[in-house]
C-alpha atoms as a PDB file:
ATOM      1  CA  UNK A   1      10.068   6.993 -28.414  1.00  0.00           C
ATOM      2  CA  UNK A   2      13.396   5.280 -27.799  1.00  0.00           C
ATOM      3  CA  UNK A   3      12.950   1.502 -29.066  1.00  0.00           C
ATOM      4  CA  UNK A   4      12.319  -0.786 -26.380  1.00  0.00           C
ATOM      5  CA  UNK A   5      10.099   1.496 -24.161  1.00  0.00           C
ATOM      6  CA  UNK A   6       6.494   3.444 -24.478  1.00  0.00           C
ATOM      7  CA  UNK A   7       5.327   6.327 -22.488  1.00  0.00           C
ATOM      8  CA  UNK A   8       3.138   6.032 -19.733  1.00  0.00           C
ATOM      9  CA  UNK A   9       0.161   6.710 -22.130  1.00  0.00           C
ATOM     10  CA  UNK A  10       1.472   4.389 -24.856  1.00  0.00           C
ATOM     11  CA  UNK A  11       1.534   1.955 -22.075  1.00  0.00           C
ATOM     12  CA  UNK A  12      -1.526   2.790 -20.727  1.00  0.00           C
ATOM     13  CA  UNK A  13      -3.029   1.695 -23.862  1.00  0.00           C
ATOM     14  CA  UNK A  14      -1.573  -1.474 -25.170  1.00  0.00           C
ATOM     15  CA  UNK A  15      -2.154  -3.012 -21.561  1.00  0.00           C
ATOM     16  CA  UNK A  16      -5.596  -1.210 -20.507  1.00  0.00           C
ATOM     17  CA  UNK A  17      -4.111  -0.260 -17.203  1.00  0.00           C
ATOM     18  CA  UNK A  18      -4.895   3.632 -16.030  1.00  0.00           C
ATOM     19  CA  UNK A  19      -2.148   6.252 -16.614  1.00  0.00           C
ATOM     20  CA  UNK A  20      -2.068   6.606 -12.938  1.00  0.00           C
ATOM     21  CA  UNK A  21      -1.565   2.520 -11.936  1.00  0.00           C
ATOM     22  CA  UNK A  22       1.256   2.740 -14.796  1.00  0.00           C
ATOM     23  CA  UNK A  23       3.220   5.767 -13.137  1.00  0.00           C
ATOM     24  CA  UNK A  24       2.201   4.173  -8.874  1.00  0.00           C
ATOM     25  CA  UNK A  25       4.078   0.811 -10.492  1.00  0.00           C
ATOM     26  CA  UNK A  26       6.689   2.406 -11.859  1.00  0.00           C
ATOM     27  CA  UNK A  27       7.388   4.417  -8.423  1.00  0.00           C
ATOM     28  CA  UNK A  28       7.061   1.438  -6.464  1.00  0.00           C
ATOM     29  CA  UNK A  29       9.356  -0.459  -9.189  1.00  0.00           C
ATOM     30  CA  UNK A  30       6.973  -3.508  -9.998  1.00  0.00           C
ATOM     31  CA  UNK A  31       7.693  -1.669 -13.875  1.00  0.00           C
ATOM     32  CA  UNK A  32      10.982  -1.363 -14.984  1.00  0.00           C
ATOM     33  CA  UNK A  33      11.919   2.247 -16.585  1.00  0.00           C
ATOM     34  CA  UNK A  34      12.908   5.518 -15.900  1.00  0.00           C
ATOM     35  CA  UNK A  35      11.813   9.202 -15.842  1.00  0.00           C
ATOM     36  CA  UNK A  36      13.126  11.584 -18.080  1.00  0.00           C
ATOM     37  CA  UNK A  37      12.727  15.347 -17.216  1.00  0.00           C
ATOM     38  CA  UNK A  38       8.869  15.272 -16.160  1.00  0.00           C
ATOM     39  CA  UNK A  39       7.975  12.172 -18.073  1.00  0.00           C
ATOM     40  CA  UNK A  40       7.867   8.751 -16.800  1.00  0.00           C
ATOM     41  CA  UNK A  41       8.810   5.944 -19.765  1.00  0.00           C
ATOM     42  CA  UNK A  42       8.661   1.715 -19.339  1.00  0.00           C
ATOM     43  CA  UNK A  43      10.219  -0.773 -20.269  1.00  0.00           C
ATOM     44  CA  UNK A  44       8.038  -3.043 -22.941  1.00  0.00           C
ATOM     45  CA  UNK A  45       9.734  -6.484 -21.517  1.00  0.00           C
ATOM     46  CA  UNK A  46       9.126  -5.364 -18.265  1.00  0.00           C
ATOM     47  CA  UNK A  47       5.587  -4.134 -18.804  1.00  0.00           C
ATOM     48  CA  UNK A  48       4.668  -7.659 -20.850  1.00  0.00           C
ATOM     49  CA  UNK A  49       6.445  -9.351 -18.086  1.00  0.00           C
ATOM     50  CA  UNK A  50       3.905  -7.660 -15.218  1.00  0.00           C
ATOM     51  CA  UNK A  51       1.012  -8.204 -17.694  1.00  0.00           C
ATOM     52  CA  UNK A  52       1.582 -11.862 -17.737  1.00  0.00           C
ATOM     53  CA  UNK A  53       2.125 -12.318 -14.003  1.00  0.00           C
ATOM     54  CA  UNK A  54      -0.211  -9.211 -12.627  1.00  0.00           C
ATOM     55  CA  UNK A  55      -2.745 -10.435  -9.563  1.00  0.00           C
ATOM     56  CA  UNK A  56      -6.088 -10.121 -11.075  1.00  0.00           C
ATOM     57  CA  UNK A  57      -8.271  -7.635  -8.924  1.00  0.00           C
ATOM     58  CA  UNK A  58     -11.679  -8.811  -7.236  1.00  0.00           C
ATOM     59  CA  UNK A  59     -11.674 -11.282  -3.854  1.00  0.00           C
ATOM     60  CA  UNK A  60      -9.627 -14.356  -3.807  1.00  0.00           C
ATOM     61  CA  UNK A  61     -10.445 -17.594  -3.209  1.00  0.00           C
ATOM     62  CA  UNK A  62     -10.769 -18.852   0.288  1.00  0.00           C
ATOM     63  CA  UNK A  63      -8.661 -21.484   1.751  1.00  0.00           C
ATOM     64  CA  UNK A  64      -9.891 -24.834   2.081  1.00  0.00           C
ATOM     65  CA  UNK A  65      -8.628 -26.508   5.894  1.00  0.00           C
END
């Protein structure tokens, strides 16, 4: 792979996000990278920079008035 990026499946592994979730973010460009012929390929600075700031799943915590 060209230095700097990983495949979706390289990236799907070193972050233990789903193949899918890594291709829907890189379509709705919360991932930086591009696609080349049929396969989709990320940015690693982009992909640590989403990891650090990512919303964590489950409910959130309810406003106090």
């Amino acid at each position: 792979m060209v230095k700097g990026y990983l495949s979706v499946t390289e990236a799907s592994a070193h972050s233990g996000i789903s193949n899918k979730q890594i291709t829907r973010l890189l379509r709705l460009g919360k991932l930086k990278g591009y696609k080349v012929a049929t396969v989709w390929v990320v940015k690693v600075a982009s992909l640590e920079r989403y990891l650090a700031n990512r919303p964590r799943p489950g409910p959130k915590p309810k406003k106090r008035a």
